[in-house]
Protein backbone atom coordinates (compact mmCIF):
# COMPACT_ATOMS: atom_id res chain seq x y z
CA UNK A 1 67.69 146.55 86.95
CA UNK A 2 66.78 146.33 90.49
CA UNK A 3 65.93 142.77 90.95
CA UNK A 4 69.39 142.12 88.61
CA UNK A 5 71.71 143.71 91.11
CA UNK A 6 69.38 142.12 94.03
CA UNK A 7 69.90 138.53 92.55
CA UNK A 8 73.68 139.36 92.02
CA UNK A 9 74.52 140.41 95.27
CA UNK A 10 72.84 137.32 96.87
CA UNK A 11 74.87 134.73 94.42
CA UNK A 12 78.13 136.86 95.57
CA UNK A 13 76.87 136.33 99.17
CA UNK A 14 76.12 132.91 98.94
CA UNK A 15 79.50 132.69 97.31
CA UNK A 16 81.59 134.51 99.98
CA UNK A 17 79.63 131.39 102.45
CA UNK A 18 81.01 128.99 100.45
CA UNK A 19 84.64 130.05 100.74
CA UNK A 20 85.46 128.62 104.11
CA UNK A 21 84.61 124.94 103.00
CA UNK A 22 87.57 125.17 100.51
CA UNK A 23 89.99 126.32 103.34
CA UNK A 24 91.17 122.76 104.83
CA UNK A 25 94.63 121.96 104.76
CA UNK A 26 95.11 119.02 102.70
CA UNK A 27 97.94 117.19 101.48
CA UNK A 28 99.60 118.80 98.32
CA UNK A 29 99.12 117.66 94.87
CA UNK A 30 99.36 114.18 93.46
CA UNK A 31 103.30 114.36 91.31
CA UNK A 32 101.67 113.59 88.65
CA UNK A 33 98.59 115.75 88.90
CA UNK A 34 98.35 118.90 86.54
CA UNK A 35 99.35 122.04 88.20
CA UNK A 36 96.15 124.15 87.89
CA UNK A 37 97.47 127.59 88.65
CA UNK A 38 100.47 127.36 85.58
CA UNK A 39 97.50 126.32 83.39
CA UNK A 40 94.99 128.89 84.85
CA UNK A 41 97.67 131.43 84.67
CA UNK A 42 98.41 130.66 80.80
CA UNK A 43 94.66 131.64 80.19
CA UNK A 44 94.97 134.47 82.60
CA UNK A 45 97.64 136.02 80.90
CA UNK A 46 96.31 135.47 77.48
CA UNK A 47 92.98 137.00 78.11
CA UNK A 48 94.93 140.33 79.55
CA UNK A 49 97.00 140.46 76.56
CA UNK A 50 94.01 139.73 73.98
CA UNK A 51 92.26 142.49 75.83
CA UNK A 52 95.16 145.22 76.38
CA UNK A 53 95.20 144.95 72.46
CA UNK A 54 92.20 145.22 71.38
CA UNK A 55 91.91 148.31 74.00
CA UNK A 56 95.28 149.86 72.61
CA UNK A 57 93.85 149.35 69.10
CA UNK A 58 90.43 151.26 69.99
CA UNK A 59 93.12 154.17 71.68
CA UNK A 60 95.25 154.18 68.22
CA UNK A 61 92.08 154.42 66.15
CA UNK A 62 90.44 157.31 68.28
CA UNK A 63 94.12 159.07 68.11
CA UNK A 64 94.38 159.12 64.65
CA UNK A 65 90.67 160.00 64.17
CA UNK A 66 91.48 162.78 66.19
CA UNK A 67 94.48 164.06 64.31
CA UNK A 68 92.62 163.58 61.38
CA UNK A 69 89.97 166.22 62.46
CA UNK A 70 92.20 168.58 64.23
CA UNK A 71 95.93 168.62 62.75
CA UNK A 72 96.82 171.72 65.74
CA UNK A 73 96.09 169.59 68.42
CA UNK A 74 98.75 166.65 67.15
CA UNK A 75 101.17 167.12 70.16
CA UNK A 76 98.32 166.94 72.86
CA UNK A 77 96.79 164.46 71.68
CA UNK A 78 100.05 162.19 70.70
CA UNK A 79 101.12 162.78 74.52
CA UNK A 80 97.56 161.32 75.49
CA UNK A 81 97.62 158.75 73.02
CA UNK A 82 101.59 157.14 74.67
CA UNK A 83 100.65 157.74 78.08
CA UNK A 84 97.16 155.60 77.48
CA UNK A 85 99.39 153.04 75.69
CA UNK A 86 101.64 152.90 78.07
CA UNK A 87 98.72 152.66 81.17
CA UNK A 88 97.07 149.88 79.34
CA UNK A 89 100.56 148.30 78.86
CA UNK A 90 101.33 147.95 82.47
CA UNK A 91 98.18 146.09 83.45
CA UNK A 92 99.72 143.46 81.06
CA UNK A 93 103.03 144.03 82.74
CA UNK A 94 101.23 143.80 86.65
CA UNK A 95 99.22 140.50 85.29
CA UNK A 96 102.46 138.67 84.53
CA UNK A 97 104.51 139.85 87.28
CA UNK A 98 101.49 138.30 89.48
CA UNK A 99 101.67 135.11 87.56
CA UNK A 100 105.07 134.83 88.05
CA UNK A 101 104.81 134.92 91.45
CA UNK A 102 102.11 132.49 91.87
CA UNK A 103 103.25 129.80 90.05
CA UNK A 104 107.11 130.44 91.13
């Protein structure tokens, strides 16, 4: 595990090197080049939302799982289960609202 996080941490320092070679000014984008950050976005925001579902499905499944089990503890555990929801919801929410102002 050692030599893992060793090896990682050099690739993300060799990495962080690299950066400044990508920082020239240049001219801007050929008109009709592809714009790379609406397309990168699209996958961006598709990846969050294929992920914030299958996380709120894993949240609805343990809920009812634990209703199931315990049928007092219904109103604690509903009030967990929408504020969960509606945490994973707003990383959706934060990933678009970034999009939208990158590519805007």
């Amino acid at each position: 595990m050692r030599k893992i996080t060793m090896v990682f941490f050099a690739l993300l320092a060799i990495a962080m090197m690299a950066l400044p070679a990508y920082a020239q000014g240049g001219s801007a984008a050929a008109p009709g080049g592809a714009n790379w950050v609406a397309i990168a976005s699209g996958f961006g925001i598709a990846i969050a939302a294929g992920l914030a579902g299958l996380g709120q499905g894993r949240v609805g499944a343990a809920a009812c799982e634990a209703m199931a089990r315990n049928p007092a503890a219904r109103p604690a555990i509903q009030l967990a289960l929408i504020l969960g929801l509606a945490f994973i919801e707003s990383l959706v929410l934060f990933t678009l609202v970034i999009i939208f102002a990158k590519v805007v």
